[in-house]
PDB file of N, CA and C in Angstrom:
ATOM      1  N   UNK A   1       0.846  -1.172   0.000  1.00  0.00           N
ATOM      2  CA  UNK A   1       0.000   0.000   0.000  1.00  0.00           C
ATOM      3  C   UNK A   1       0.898   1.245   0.000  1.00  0.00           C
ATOM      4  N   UNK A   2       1.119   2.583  -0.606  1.00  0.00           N
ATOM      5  CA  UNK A   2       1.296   3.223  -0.672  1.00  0.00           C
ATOM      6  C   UNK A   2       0.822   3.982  -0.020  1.00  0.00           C
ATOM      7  N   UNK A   3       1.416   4.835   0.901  1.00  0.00           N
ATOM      8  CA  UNK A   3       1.414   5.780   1.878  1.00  0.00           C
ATOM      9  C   UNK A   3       1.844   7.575   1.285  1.00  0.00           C
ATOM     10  N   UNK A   4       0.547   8.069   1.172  1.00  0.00           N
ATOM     11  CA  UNK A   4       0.961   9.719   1.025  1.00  0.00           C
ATOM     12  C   UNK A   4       1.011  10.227   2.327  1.00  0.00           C
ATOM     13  N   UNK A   5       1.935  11.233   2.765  1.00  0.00           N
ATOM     14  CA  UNK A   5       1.721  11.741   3.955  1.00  0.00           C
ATOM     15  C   UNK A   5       2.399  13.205   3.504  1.00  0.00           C
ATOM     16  N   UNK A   6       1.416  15.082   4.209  1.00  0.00           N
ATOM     17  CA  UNK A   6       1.686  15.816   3.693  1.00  0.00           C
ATOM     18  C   UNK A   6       2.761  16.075   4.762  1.00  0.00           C
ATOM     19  N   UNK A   7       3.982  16.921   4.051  1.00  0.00           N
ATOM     20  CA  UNK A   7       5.610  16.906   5.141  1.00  0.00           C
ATOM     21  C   UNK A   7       5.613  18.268   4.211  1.00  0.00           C
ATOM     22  N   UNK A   8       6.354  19.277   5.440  1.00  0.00           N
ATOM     23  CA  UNK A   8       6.522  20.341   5.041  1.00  0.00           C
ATOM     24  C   UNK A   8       7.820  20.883   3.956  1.00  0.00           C
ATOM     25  N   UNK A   9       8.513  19.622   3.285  1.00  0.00           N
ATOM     26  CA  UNK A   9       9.412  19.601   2.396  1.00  0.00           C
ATOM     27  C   UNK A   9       8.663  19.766   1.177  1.00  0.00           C
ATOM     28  N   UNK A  10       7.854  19.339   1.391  1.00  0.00           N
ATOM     29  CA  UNK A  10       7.089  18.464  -0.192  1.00  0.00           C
ATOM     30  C   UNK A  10       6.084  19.819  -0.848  1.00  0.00           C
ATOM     31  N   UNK A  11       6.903  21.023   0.319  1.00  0.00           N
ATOM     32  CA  UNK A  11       6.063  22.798  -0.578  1.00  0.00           C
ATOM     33  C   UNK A  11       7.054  22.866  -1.445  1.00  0.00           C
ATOM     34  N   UNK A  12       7.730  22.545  -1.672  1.00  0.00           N
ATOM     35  CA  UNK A  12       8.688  22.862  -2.649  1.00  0.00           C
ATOM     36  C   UNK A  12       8.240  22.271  -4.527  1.00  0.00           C
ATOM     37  N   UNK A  13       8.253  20.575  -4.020  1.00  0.00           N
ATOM     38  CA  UNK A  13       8.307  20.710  -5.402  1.00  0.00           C
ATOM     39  C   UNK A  13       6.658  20.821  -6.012  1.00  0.00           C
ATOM     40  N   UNK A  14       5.412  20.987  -4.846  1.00  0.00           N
ATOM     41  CA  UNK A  14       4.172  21.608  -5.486  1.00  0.00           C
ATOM     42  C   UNK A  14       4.821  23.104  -5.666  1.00  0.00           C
ATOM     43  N   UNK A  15       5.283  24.201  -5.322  1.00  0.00           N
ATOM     44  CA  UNK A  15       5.818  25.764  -5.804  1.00  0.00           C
ATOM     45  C   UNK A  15       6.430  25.016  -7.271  1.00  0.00           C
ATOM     46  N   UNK A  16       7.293  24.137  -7.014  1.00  0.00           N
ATOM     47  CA  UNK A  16       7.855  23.948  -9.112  1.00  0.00           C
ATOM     48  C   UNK A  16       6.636  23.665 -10.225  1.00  0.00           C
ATOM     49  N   UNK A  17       5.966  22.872  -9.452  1.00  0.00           N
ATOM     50  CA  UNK A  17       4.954  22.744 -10.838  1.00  0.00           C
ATOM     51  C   UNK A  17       4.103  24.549 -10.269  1.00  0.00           C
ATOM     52  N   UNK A  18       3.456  24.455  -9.534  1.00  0.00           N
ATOM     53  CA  UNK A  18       2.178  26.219  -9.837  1.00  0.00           C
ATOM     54  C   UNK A  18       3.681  26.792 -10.512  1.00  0.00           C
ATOM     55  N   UNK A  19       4.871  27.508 -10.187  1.00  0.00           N
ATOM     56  CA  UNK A  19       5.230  28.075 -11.028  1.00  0.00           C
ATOM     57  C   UNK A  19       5.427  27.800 -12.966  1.00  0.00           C
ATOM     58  N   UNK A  20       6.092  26.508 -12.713  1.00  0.00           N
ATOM     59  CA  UNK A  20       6.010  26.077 -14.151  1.00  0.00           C
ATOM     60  C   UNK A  20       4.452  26.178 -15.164  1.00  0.00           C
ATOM     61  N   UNK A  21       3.528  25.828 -14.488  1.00  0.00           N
ATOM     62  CA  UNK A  21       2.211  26.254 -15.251  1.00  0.00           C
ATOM     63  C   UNK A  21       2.055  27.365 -15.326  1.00  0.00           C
ATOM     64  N   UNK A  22       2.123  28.511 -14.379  1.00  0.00           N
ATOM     65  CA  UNK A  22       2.101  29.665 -14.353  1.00  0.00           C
ATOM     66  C   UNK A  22       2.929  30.631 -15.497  1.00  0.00           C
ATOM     67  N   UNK A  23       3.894  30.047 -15.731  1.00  0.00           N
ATOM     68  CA  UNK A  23       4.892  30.443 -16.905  1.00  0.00           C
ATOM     69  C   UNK A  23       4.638  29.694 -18.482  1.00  0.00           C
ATOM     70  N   UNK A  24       3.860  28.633 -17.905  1.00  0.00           N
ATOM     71  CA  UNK A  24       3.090  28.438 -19.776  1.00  0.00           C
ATOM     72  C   UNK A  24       2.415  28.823 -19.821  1.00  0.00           C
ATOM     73  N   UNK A  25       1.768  29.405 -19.065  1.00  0.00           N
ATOM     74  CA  UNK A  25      -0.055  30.028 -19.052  1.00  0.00           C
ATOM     75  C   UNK A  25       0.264  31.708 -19.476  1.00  0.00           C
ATOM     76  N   UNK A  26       1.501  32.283 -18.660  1.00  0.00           N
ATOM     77  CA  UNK A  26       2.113  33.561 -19.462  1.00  0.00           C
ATOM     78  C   UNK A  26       2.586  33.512 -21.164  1.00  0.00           C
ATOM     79  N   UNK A  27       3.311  32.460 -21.090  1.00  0.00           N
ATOM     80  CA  UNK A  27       3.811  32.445 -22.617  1.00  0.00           C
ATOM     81  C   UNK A  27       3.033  32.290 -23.572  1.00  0.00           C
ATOM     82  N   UNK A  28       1.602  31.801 -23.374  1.00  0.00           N
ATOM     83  CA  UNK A  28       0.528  31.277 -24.171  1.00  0.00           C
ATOM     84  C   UNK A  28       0.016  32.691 -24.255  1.00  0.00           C
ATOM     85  N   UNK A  29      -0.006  33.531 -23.277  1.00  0.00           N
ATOM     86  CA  UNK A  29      -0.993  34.705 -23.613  1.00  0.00           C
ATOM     87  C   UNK A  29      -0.156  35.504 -24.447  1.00  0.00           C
ATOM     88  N   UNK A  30       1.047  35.986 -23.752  1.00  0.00           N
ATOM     89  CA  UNK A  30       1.946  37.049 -24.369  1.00  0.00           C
ATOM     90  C   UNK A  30       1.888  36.365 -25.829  1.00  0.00           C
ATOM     91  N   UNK A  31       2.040  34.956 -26.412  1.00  0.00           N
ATOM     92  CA  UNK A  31       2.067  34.791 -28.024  1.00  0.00           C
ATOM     93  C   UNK A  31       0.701  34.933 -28.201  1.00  0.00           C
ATOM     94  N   UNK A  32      -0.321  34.680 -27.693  1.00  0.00           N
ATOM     95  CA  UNK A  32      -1.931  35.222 -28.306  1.00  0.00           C
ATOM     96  C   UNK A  32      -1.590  36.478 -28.186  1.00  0.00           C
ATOM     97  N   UNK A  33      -1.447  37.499 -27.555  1.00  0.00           N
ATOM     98  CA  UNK A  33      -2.221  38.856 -27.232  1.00  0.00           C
ATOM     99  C   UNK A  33      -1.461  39.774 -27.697  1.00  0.00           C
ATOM    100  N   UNK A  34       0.409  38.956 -27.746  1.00  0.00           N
ATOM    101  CA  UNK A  34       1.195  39.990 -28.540  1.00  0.00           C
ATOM    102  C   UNK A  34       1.594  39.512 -30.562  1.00  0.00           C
ATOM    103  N   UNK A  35       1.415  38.254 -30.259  1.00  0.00           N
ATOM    104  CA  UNK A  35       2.073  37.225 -31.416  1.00  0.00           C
ATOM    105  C   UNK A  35       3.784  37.551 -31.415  1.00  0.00           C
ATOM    106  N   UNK A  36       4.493  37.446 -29.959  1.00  0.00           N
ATOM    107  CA  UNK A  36       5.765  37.070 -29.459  1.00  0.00           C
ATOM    108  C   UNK A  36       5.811  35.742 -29.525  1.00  0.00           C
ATOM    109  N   UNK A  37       6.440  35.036 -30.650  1.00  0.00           N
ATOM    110  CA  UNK A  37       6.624  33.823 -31.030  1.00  0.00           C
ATOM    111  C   UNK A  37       8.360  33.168 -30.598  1.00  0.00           C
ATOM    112  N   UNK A  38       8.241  33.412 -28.977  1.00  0.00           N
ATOM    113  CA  UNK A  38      10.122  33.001 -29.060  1.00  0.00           C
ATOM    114  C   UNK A  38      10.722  33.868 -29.191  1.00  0.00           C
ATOM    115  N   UNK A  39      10.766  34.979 -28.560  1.00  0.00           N
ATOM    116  CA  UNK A  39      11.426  36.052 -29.557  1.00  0.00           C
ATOM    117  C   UNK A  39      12.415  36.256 -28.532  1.00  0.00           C
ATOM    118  N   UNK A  40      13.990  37.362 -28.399  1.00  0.00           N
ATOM    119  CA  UNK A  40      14.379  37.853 -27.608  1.00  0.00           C
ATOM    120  C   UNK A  40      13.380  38.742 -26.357  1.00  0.00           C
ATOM    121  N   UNK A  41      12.683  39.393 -27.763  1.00  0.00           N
ATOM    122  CA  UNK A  41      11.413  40.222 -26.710  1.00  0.00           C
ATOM    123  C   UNK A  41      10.832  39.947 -25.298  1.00  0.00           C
ATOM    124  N   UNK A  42      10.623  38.538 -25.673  1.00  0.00           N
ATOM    125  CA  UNK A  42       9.755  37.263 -24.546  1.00  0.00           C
ATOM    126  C   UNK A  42      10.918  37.697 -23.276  1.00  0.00           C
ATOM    127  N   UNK A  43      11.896  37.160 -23.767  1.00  0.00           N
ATOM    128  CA  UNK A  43      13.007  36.642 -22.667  1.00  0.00           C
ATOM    129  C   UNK A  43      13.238  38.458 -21.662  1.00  0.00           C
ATOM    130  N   UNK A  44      12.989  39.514 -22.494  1.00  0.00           N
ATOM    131  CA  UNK A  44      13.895  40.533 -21.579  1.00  0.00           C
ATOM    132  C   UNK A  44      12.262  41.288 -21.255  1.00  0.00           C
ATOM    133  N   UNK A  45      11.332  40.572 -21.187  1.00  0.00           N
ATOM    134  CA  UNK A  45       9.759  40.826 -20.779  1.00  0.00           C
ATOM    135  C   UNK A  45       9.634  40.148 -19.404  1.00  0.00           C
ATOM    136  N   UNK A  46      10.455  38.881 -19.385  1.00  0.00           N
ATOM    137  CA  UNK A  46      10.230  37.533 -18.878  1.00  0.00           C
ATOM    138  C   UNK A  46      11.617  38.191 -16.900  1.00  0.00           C
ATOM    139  N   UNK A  47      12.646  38.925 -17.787  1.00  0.00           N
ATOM    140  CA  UNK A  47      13.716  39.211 -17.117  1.00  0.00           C
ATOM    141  C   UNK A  47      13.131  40.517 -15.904  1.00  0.00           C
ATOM    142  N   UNK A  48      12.147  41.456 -16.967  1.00  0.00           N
ATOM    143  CA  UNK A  48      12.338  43.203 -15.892  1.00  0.00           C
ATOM    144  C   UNK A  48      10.504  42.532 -15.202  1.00  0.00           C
ATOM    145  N   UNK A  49       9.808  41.488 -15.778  1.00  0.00           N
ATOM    146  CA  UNK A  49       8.750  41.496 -14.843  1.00  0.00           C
ATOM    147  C   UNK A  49       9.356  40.648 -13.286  1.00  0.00           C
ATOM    148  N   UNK A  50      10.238  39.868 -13.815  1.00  0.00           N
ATOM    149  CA  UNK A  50      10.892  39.081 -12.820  1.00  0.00           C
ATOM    150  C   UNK A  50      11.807  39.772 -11.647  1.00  0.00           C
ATOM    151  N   UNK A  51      12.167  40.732 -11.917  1.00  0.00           N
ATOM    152  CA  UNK A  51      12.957  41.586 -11.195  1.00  0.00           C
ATOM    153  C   UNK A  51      12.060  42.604 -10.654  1.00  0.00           C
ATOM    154  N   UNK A  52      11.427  43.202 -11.525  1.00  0.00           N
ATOM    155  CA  UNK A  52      10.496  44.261 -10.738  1.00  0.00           C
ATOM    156  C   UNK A  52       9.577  43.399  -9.560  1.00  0.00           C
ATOM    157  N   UNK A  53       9.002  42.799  -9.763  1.00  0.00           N
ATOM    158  CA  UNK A  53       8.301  41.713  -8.767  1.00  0.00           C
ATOM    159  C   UNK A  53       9.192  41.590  -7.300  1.00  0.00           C
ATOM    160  N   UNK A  54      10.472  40.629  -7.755  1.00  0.00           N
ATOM    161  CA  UNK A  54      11.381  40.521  -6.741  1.00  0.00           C
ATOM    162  C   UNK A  54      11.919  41.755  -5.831  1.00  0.00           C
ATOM    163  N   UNK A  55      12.219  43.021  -6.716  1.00  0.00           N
ATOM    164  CA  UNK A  55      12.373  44.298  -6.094  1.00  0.00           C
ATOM    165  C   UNK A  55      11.334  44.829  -5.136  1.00  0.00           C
ATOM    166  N   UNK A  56      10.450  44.443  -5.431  1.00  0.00           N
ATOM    167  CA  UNK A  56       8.783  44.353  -4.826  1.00  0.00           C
ATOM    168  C   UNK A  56       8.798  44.444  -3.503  1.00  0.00           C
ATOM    169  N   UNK A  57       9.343  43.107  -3.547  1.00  0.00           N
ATOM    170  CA  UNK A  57       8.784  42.010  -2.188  1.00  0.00           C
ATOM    171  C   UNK A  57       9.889  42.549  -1.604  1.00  0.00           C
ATOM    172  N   UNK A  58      11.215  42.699  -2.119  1.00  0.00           N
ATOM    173  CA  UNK A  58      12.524  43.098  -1.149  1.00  0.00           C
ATOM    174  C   UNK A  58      11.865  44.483  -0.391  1.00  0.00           C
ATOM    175  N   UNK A  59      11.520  45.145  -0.983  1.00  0.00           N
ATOM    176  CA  UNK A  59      11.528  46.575  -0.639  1.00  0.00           C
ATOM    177  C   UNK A  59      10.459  46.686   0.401  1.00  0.00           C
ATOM    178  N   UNK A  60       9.050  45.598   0.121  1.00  0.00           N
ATOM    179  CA  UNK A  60       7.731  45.387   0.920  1.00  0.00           C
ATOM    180  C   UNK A  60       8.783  45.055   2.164  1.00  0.00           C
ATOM    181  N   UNK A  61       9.657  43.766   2.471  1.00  0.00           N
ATOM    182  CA  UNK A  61      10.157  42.965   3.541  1.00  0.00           C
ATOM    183  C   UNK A  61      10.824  44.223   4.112  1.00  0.00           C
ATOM    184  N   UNK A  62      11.628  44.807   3.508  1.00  0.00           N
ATOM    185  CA  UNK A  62      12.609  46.009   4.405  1.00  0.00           C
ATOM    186  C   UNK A  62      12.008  46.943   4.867  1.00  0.00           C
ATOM    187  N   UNK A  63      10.843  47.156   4.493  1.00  0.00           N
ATOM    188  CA  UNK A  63      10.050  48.474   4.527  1.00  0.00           C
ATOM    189  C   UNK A  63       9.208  47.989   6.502  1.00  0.00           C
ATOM    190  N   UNK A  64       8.259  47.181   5.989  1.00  0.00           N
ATOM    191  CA  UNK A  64       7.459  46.689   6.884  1.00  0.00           C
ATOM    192  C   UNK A  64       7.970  45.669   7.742  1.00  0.00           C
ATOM    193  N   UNK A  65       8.900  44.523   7.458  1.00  0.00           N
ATOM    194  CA  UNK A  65       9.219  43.465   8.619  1.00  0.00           C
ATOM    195  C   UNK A  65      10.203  43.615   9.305  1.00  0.00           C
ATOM    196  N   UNK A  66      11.036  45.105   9.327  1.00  0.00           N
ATOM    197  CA  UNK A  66      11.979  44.848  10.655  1.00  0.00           C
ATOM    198  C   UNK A  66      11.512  44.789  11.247  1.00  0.00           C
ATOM    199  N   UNK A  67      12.767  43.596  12.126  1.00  0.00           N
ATOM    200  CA  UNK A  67      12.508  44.099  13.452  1.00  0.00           C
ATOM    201  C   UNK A  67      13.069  45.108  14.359  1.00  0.00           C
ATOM    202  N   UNK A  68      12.211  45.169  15.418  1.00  0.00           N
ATOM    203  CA  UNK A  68      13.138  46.422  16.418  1.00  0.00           C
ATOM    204  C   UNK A  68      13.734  45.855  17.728  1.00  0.00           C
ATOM    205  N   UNK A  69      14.776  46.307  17.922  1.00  0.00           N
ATOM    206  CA  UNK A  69      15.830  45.896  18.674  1.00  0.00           C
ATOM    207  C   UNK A  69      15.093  46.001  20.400  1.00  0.00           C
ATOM    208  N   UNK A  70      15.088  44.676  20.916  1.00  0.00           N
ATOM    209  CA  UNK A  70      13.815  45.197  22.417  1.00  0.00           C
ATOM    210  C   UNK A  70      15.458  43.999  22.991  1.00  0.00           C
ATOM    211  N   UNK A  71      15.101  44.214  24.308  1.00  0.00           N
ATOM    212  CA  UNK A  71      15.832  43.406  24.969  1.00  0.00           C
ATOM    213  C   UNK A  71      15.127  41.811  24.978  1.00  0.00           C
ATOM    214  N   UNK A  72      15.731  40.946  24.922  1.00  0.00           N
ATOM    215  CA  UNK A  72      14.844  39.540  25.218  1.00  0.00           C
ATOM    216  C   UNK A  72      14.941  39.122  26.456  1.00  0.00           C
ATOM    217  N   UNK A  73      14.287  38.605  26.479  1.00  0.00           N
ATOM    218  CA  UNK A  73      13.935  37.651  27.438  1.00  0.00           C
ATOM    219  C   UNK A  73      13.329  36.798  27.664  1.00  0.00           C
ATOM    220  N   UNK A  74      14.210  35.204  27.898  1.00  0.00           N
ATOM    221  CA  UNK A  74      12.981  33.968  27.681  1.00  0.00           C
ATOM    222  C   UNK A  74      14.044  33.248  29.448  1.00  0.00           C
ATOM    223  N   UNK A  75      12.797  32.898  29.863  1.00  0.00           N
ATOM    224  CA  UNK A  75      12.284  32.277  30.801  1.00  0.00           C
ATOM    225  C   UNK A  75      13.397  33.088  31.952  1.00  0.00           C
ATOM    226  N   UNK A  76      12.886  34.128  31.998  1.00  0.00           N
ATOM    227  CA  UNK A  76      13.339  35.303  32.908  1.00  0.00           C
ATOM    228  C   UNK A  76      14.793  35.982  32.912  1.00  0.00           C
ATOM    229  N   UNK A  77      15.604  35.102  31.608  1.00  0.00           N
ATOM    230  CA  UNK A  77      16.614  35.608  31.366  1.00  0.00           C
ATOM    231  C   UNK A  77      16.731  36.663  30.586  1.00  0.00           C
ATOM    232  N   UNK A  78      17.563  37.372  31.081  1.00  0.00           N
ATOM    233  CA  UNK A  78      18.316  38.514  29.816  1.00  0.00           C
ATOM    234  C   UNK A  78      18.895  38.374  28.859  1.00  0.00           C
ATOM    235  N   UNK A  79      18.662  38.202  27.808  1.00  0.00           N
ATOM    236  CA  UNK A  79      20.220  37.500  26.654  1.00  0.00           C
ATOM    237  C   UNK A  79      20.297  38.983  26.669  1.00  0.00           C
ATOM    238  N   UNK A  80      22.003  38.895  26.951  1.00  0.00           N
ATOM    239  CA  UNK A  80      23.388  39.907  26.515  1.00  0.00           C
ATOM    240  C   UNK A  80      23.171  39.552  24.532  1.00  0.00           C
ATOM    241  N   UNK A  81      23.606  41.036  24.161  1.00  0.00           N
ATOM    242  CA  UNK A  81      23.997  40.810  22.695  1.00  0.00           C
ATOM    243  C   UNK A  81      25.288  41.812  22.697  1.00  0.00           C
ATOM    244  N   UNK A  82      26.448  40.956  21.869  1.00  0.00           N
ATOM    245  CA  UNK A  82      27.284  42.036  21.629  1.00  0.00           C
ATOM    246  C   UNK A  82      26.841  42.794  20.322  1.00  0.00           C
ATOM    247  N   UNK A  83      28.747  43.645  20.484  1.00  0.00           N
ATOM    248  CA  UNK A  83      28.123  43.915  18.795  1.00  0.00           C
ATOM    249  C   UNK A  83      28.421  43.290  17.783  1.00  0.00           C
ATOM    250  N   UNK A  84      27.696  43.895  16.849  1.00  0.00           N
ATOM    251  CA  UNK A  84      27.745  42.648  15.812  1.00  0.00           C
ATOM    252  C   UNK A  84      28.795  43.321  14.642  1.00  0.00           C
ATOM    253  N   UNK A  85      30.048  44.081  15.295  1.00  0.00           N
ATOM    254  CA  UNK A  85      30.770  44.594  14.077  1.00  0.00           C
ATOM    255  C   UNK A  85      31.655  43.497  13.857  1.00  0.00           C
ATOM    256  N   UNK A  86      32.239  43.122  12.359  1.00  0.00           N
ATOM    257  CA  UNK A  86      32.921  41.987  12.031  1.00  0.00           C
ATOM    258  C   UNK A  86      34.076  42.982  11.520  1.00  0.00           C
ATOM    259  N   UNK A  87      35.376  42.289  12.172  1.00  0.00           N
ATOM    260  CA  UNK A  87      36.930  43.154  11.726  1.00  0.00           C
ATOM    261  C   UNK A  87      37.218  42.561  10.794  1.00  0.00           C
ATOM    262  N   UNK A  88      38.081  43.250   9.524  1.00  0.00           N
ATOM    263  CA  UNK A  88      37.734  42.787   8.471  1.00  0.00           C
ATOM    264  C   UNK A  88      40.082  42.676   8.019  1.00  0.00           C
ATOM    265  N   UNK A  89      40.348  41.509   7.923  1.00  0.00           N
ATOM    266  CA  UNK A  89      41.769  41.611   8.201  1.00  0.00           C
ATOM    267  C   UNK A  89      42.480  42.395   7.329  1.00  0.00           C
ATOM    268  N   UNK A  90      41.395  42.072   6.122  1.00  0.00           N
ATOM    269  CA  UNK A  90      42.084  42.862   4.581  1.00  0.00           C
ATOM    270  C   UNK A  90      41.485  43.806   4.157  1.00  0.00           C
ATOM    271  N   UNK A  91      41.147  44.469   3.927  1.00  0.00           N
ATOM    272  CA  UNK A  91      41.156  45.908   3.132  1.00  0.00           C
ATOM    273  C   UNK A  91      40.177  45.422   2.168  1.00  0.00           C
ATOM    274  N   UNK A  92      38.861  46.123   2.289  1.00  0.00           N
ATOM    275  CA  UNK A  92      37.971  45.747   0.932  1.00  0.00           C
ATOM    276  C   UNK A  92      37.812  45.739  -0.155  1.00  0.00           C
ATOM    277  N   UNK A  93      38.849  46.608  -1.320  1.00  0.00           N
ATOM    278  CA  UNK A  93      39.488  46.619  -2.181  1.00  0.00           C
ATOM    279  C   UNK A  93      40.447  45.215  -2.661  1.00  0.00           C
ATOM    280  N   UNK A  94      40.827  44.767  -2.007  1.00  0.00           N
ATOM    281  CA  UNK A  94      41.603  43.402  -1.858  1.00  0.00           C
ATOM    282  C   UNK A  94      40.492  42.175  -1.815  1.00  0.00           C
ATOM    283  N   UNK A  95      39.827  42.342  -1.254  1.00  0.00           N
ATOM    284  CA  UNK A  95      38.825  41.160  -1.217  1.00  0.00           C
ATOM    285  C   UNK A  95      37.863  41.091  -2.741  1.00  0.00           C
ATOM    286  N   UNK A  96      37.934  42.497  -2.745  1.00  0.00           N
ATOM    287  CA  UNK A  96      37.078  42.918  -4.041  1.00  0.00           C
ATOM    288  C   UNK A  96      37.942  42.391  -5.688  1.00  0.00           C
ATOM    289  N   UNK A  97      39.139  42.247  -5.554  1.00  0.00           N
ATOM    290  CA  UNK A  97      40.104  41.672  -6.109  1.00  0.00           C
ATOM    291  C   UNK A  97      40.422  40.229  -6.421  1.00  0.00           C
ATOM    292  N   UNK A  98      40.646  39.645  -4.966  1.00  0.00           N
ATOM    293  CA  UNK A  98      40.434  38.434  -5.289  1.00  0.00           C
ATOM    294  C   UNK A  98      39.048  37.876  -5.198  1.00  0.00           C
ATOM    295  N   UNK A  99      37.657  38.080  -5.391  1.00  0.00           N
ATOM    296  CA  UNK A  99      36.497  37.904  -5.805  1.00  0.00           C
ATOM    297  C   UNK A  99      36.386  37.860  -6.904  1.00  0.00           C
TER     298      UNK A  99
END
């Protein structure tokens, strides 16, 4: 007997197929509505909606979901935080170099 069971891994590859349909269901319209048959056009349509979108959500997340810095406390403790500056041995120009 075969056993389905829903596991919170298995959002992943349902997100591959809704996206993959979602992107034939675009390409089908843009060639009805524009008659973009394959074109470069498609691809740099396909590139600034993809980015503007993503710029979107970055800008929505930074805008609205910080958080703000409160002291914690779980189960009556204080967590200490240092700081969080990182010393950097080489010179950022140099790193930028060998990158």
């Amino acid at each position: 007997m075969i056993k389905f069971a829903l596991r919170p891994n298995l959002i992943y590859p349902l997100q591959l197929i809704i996206w993959n349909l979602l992107r034939k269901l675009e390409t089908m319209l843009i060639n009805y509505l524009f008659n973009f048959s394959d074109s470069l056009v498609y691809t740099q349509l396909m590139f600034i909606g993809e980015f503007v979108s993503g710029l979107a959500i970055y800008l929505y997340q930074k805008k609205f979901l910080q958080k703000k810095k409160t002291t914690s406390k779980i189960f009556s403790i204080t967590l200490i935080q240092g700081k969080n500056d990182i010393v950097l041995p080489d010179r950022k120009y140099k790193i930028y170099i060998l990158i």
